[in-house]
C-alpha atoms as a PDB file:
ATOM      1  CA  UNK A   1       0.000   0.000   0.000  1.00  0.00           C
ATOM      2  CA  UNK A   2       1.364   3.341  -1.280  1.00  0.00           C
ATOM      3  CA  UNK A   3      -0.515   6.196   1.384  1.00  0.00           C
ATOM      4  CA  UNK A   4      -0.045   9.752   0.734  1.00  0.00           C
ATOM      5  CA  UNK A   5      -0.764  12.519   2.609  1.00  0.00           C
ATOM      6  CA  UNK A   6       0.845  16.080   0.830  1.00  0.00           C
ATOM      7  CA  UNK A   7       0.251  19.428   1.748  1.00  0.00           C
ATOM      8  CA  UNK A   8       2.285  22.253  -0.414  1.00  0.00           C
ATOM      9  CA  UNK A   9       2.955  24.877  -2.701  1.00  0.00           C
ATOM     10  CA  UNK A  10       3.995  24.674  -6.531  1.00  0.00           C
ATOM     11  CA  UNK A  11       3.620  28.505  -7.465  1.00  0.00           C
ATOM     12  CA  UNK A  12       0.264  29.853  -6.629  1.00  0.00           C
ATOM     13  CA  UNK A  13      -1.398  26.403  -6.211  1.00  0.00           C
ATOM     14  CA  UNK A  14      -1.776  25.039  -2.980  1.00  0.00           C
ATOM     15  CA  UNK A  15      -1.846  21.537  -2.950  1.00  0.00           C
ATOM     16  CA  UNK A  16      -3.595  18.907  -0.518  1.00  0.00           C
ATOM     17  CA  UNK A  17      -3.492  15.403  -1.657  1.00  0.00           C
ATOM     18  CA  UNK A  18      -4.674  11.895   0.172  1.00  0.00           C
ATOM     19  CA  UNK A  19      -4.374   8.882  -1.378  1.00  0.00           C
ATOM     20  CA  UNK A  20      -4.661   4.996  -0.581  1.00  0.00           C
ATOM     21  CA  UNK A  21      -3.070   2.915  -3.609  1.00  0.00           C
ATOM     22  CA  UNK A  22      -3.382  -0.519  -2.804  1.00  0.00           C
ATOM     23  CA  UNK A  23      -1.756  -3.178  -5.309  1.00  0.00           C
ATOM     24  CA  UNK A  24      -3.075  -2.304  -8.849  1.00  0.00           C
ATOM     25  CA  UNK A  25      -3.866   0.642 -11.226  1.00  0.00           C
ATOM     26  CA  UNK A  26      -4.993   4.354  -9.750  1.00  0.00           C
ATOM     27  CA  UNK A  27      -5.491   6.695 -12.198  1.00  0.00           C
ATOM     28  CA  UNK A  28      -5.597   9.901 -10.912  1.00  0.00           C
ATOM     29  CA  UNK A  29      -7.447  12.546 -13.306  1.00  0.00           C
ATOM     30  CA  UNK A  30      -7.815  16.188 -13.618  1.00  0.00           C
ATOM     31  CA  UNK A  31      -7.369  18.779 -16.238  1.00  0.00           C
ATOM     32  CA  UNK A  32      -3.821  20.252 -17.274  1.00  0.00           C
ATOM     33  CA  UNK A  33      -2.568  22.378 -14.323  1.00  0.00           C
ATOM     34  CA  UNK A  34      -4.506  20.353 -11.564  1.00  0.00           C
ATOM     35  CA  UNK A  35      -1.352  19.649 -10.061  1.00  0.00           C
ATOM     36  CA  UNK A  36      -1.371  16.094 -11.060  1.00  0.00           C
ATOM     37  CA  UNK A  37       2.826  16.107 -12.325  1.00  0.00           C
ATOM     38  CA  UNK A  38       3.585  18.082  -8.860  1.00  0.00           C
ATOM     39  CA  UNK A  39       1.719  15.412  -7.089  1.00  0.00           C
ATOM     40  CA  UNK A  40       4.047  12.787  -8.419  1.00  0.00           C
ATOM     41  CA  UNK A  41       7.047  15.199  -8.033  1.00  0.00           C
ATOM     42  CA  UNK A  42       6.122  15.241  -4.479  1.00  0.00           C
ATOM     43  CA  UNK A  43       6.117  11.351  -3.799  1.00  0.00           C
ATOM     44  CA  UNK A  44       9.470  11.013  -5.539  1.00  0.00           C
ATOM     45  CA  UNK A  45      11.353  13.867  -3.518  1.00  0.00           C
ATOM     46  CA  UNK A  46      11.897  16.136  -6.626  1.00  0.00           C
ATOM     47  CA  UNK A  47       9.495  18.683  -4.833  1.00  0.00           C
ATOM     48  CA  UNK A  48       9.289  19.120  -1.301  1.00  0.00           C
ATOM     49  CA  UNK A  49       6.039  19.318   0.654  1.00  0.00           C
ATOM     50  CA  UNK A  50       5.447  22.023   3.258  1.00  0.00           C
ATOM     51  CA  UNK A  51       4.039  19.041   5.494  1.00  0.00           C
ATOM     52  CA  UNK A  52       2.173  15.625   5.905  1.00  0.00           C
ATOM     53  CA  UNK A  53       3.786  12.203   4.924  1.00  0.00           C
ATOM     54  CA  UNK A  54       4.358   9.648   2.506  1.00  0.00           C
ATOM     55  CA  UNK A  55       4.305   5.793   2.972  1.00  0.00           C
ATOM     56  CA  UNK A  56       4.628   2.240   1.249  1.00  0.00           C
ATOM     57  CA  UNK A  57       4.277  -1.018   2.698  1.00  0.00           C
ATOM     58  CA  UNK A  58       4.596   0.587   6.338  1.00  0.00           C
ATOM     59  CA  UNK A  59       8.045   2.677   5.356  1.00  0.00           C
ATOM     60  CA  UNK A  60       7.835   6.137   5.696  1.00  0.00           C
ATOM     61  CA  UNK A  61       9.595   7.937   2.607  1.00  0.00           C
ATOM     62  CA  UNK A  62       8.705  11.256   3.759  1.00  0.00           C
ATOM     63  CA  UNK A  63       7.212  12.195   7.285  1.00  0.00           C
ATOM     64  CA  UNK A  64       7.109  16.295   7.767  1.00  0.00           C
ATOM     65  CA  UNK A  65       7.015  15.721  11.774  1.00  0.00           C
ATOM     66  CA  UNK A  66       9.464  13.054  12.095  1.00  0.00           C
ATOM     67  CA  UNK A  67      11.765  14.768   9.586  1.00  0.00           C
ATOM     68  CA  UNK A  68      12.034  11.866   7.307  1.00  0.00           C
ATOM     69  CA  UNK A  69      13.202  12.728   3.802  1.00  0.00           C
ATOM     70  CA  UNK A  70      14.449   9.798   1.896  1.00  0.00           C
ATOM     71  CA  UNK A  71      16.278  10.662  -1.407  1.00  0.00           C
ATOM     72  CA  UNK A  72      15.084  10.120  -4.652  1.00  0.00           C
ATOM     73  CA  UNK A  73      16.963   6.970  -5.336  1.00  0.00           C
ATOM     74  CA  UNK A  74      16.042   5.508  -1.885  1.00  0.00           C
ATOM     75  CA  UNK A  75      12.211   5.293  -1.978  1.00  0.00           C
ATOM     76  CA  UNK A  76      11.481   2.351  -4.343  1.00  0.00           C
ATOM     77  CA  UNK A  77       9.751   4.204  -7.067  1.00  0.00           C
ATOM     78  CA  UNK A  78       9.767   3.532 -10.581  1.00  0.00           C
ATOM     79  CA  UNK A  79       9.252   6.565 -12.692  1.00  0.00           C
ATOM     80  CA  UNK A  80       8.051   6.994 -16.271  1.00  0.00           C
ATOM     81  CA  UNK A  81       8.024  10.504 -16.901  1.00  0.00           C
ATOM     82  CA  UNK A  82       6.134  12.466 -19.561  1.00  0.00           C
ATOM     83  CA  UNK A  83       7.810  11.804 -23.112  1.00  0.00           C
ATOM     84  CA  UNK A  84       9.422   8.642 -21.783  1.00  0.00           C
ATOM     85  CA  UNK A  85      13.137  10.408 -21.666  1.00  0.00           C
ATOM     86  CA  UNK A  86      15.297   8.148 -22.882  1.00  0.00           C
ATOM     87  CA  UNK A  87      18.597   8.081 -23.674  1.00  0.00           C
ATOM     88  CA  UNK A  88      18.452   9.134 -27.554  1.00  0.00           C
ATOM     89  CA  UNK A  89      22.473   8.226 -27.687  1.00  0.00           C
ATOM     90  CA  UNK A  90      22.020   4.826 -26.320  1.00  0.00           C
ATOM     91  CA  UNK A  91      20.408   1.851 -27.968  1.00  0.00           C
ATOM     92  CA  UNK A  92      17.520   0.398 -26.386  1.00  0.00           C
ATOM     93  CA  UNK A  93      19.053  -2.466 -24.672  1.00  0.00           C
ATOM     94  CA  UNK A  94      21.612  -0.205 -23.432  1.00  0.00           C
ATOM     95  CA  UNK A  95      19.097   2.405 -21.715  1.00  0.00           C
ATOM     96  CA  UNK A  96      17.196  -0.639 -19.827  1.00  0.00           C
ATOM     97  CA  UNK A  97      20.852  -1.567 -18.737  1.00  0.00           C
ATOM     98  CA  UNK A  98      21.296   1.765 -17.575  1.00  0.00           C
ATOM     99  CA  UNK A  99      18.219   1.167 -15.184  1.00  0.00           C
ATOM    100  CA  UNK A 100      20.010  -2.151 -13.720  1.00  0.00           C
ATOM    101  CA  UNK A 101      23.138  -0.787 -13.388  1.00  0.00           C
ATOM    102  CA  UNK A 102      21.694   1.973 -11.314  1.00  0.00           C
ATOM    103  CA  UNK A 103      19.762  -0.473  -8.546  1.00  0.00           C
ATOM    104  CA  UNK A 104      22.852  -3.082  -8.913  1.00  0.00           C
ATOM    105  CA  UNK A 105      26.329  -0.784  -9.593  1.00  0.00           C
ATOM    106  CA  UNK A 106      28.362  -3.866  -8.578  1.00  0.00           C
ATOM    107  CA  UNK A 107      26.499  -6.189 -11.023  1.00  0.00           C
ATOM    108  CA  UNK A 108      28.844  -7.577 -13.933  1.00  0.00           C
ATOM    109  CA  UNK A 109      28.477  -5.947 -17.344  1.00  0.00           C
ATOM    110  CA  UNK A 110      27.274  -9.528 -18.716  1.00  0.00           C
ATOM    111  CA  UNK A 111      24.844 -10.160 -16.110  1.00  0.00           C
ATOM    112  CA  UNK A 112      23.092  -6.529 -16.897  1.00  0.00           C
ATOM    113  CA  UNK A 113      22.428  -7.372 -20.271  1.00  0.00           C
ATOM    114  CA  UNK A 114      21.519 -10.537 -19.574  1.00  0.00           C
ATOM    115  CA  UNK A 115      18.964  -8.739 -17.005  1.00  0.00           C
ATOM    116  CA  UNK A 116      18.072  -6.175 -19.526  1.00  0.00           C
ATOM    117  CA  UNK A 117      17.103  -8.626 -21.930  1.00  0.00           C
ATOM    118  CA  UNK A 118      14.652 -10.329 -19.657  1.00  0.00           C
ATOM    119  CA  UNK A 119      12.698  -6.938 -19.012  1.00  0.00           C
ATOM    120  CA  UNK A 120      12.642  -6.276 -22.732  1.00  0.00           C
ATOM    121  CA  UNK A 121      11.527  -9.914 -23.263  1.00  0.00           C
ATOM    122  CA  UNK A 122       8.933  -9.745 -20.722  1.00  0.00           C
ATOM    123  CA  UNK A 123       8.066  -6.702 -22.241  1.00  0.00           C
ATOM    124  CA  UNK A 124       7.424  -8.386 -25.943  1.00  0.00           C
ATOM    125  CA  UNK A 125      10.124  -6.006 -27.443  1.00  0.00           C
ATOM    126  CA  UNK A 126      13.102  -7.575 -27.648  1.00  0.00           C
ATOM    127  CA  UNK A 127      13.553  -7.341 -31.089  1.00  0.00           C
ATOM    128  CA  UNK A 128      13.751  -3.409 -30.579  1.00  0.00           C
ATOM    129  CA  UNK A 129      17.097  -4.285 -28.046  1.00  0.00           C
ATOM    130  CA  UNK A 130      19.860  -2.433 -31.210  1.00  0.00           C
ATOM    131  CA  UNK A 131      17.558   0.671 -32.510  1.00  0.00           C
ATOM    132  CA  UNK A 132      17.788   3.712 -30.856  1.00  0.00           C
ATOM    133  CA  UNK A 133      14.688   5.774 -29.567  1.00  0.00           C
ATOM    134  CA  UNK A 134      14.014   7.866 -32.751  1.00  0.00           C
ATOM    135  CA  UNK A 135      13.294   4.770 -34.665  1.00  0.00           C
ATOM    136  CA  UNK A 136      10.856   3.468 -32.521  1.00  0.00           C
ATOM    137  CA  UNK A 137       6.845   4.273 -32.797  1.00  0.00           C
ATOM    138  CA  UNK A 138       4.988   5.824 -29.540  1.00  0.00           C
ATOM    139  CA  UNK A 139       4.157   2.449 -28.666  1.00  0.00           C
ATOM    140  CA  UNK A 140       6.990   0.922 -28.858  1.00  0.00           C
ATOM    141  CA  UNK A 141       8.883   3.824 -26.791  1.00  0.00           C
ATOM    142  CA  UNK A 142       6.242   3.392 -24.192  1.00  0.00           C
ATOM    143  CA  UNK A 143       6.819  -0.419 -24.195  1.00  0.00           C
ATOM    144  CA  UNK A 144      10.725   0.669 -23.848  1.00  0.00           C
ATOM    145  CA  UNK A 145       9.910   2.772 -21.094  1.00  0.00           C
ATOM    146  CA  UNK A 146       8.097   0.834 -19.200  1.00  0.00           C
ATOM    147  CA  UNK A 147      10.899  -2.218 -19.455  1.00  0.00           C
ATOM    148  CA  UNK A 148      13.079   1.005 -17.976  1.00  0.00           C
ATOM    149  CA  UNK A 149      11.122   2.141 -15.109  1.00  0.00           C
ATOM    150  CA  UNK A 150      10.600  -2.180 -14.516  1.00  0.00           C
ATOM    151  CA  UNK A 151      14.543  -2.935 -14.565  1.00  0.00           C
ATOM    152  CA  UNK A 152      14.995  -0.626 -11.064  1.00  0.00           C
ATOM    153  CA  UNK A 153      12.949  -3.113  -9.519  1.00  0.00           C
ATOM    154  CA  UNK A 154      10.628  -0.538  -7.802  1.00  0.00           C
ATOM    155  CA  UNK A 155       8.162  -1.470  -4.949  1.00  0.00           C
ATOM    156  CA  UNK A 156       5.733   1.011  -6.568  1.00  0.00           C
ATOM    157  CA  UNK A 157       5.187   2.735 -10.212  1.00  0.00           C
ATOM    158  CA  UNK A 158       4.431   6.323 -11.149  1.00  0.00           C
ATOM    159  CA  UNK A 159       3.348   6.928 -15.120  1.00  0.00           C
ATOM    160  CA  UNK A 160       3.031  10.635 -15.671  1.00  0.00           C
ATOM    161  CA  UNK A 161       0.972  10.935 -18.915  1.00  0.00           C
ATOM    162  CA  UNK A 162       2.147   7.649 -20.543  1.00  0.00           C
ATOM    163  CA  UNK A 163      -0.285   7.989 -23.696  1.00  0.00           C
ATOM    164  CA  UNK A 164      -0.220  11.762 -24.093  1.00  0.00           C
ATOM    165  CA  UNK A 165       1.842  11.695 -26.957  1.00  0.00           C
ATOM    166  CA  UNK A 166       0.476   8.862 -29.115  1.00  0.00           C
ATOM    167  CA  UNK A 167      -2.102   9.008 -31.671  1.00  0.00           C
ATOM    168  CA  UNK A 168      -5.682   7.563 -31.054  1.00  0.00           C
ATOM    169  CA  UNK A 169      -5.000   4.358 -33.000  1.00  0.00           C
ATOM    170  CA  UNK A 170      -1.854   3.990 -30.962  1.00  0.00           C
ATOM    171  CA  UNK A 171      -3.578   4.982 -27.732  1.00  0.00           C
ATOM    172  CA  UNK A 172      -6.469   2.900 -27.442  1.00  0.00           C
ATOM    173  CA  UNK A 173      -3.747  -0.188 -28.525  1.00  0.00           C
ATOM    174  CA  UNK A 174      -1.255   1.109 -25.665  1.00  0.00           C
ATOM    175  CA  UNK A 175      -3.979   1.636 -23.221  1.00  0.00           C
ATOM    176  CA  UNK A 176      -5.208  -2.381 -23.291  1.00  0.00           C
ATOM    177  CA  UNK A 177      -1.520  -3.346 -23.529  1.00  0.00           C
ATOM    178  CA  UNK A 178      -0.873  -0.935 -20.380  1.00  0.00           C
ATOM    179  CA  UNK A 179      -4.020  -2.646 -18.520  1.00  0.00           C
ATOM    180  CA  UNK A 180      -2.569  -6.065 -19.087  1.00  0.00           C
ATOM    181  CA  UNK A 181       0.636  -5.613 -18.160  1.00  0.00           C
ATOM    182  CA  UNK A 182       0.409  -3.498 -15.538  1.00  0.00           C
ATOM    183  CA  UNK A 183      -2.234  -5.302 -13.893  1.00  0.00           C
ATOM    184  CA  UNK A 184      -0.222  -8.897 -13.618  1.00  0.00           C
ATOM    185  CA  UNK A 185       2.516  -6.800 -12.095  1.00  0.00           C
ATOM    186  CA  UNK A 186       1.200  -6.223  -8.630  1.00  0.00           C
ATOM    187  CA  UNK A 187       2.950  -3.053  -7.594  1.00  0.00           C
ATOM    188  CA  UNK A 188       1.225  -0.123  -6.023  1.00  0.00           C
ATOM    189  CA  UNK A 189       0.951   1.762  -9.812  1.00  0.00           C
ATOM    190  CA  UNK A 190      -0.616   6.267 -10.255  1.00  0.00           C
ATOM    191  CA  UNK A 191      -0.833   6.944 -13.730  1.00  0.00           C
ATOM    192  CA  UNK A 192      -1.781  10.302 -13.687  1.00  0.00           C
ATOM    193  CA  UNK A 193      -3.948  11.721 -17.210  1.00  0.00           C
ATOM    194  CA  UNK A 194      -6.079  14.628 -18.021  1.00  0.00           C
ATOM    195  CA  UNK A 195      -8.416  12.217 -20.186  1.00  0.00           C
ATOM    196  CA  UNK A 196     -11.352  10.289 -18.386  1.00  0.00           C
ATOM    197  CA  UNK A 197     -11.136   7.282 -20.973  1.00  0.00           C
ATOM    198  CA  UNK A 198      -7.806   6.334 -19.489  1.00  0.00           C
ATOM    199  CA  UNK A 199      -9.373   6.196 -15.869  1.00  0.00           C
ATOM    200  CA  UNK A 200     -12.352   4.280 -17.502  1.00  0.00           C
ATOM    201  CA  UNK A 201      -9.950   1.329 -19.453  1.00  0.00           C
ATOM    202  CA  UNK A 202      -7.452   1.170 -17.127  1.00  0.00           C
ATOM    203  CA  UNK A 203      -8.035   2.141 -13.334  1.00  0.00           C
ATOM    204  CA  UNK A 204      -9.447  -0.402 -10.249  1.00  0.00           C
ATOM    205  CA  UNK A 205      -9.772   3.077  -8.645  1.00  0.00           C
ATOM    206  CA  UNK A 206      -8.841   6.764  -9.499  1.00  0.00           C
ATOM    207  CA  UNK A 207      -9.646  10.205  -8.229  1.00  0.00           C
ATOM    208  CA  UNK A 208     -10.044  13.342  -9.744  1.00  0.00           C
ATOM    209  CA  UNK A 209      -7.910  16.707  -8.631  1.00  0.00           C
ATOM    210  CA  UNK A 210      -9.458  19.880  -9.343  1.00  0.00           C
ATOM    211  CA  UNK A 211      -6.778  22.740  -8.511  1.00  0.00           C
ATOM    212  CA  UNK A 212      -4.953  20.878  -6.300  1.00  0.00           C
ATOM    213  CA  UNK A 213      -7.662  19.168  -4.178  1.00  0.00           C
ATOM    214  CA  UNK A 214      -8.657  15.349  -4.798  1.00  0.00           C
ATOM    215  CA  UNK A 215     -12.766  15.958  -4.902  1.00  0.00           C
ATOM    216  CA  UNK A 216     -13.382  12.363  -5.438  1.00  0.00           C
ATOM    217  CA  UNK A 217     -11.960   9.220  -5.371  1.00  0.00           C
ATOM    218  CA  UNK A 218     -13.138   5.517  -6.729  1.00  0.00           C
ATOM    219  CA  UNK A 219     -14.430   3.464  -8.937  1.00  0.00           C
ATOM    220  CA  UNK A 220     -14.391   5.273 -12.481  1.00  0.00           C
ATOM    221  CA  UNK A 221     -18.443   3.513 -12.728  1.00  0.00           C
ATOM    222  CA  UNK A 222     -18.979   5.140  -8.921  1.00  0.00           C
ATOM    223  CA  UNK A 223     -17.812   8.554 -10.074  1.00  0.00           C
ATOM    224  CA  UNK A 224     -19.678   8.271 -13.355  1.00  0.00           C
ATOM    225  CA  UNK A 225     -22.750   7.267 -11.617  1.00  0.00           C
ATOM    226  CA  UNK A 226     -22.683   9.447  -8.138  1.00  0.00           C
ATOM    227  CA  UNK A 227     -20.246  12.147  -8.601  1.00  0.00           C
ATOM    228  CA  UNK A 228     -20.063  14.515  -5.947  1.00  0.00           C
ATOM    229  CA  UNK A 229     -19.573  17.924  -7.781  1.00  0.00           C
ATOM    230  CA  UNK A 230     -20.192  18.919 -10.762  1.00  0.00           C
ATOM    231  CA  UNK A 231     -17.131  19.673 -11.764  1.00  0.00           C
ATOM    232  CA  UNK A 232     -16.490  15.519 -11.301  1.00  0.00           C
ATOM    233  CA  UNK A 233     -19.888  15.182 -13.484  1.00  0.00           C
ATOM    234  CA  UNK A 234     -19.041  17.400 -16.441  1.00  0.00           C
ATOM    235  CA  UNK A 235     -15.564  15.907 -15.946  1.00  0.00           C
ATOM    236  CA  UNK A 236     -16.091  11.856 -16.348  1.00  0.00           C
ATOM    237  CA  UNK A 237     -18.489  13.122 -19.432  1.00  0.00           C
ATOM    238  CA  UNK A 238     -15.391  14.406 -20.850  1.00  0.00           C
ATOM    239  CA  UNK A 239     -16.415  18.556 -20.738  1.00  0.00           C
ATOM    240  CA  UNK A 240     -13.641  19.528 -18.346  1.00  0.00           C
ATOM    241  CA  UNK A 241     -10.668  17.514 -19.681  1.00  0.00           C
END
């Protein structure tokens, strides 16, 4: 279980965030400037909170009153940022080595690719393992990625905006692909989005933020059927993404 309780600043926007991800997808929603990327800024120690506390599995990665502030690399997190960011110099085997050699600096060259090529064969793209990222098609970068943020061995997942940048076709084929694989994983997984069909395919929960503020939280069919605002009405419709 991945809890979260934030309270901060990013600019003007004050942000107070509570969140209980259990073991599977939570997609948390909201339009562009909800404060959705800060949110997962937050949880990985890139931006510090003014206060509250951040847990998984009982460990406290940050806890405002008990001064607990793990770094970055310490908390367990995988992280697939917006755009995917990899390595364009590197091949794609080489940038999911990069990832193991990271977690496991002591681990022998042949044993990370050997490693490497497990994630990208788990990942159905290994194939892809000599092209570098400007050959590859949205999906397969995301499928890269992923096999990326995987090799740390995290103990939970972050996904800021994973299909953002792909076409519909490629979306709607990334987003059951995403569902799938994410899903058999078992990790404590936010992918945050500003669209409401992402939260319908792929979440077991989600919440919406509206200027910093979660204003509802579960089941996509609960919010769609009871939402509590209507901000979270127009919103699941698809009028305020």
């Amino acid at each position: 279980m991945l809890e979260v309780r934030l309270r901060g600043y990013v600019g003007t926007l004050a942000l107070e965030v509570e969140l209980d991800v259990a073991p599977g997808i939570f997609v948390l929603v909201g339009p562009n400037g909800a404060g959705k990327t800060s949110t997962l800024k937050m949880l990985l120690g890139l931006l510090r909170p003014a206060s509250g506390r951040v847990s998984l599995a009982g460990e406290a990665l940050f806890d405002h009153q008990r001064r607990i502030d793990l770094p970055t690399e310490e908390r367990g997190l995988g992280y697939l940022p917006q755009g995917f960011a990899l390595f364009p110099h590197l091949t794609v085997q080489q940038n999911v080595e990069f990832a193991v050699a990271c977690r496991a600096p002591s681990l022998p060259r042949a044993a990370r690719a050997d490693e490497a090529r497990q994630f990208l064969r788990a990942l159905d793209v290994p194939a892809l393992a000599d092209r570098r990222p400007a050959s590859l098609s949205g999906g397969e970068a995301q499928a890269v990625a992923l096999a990326r943020a995987l090799a740390s061995r995290p103990r939970a997942l972050l996904l800021d905006e994973p299909l953002a940048a792909l076409d519909p076709g490629t979306r709607r084929r990334v987003r059951a692909y995403l569902r799938e694989r994410l899903g058999a994983l078992g990790l404590p997984t936010i992918i945050v989005s500003h669209a409401p069909e992402d939260a319908e395919v792929l979440a077991d929960r989600c919440a919406v933020l509206e200027q910093g503020r979660v204003v509802q939280a579960g089941a996509f069919a609960e919010l769609k059927a009871r939402p509590a605002t209507d901000f979270v009405a127009a919103f699941v419709r698809g009028d305020a993404a």
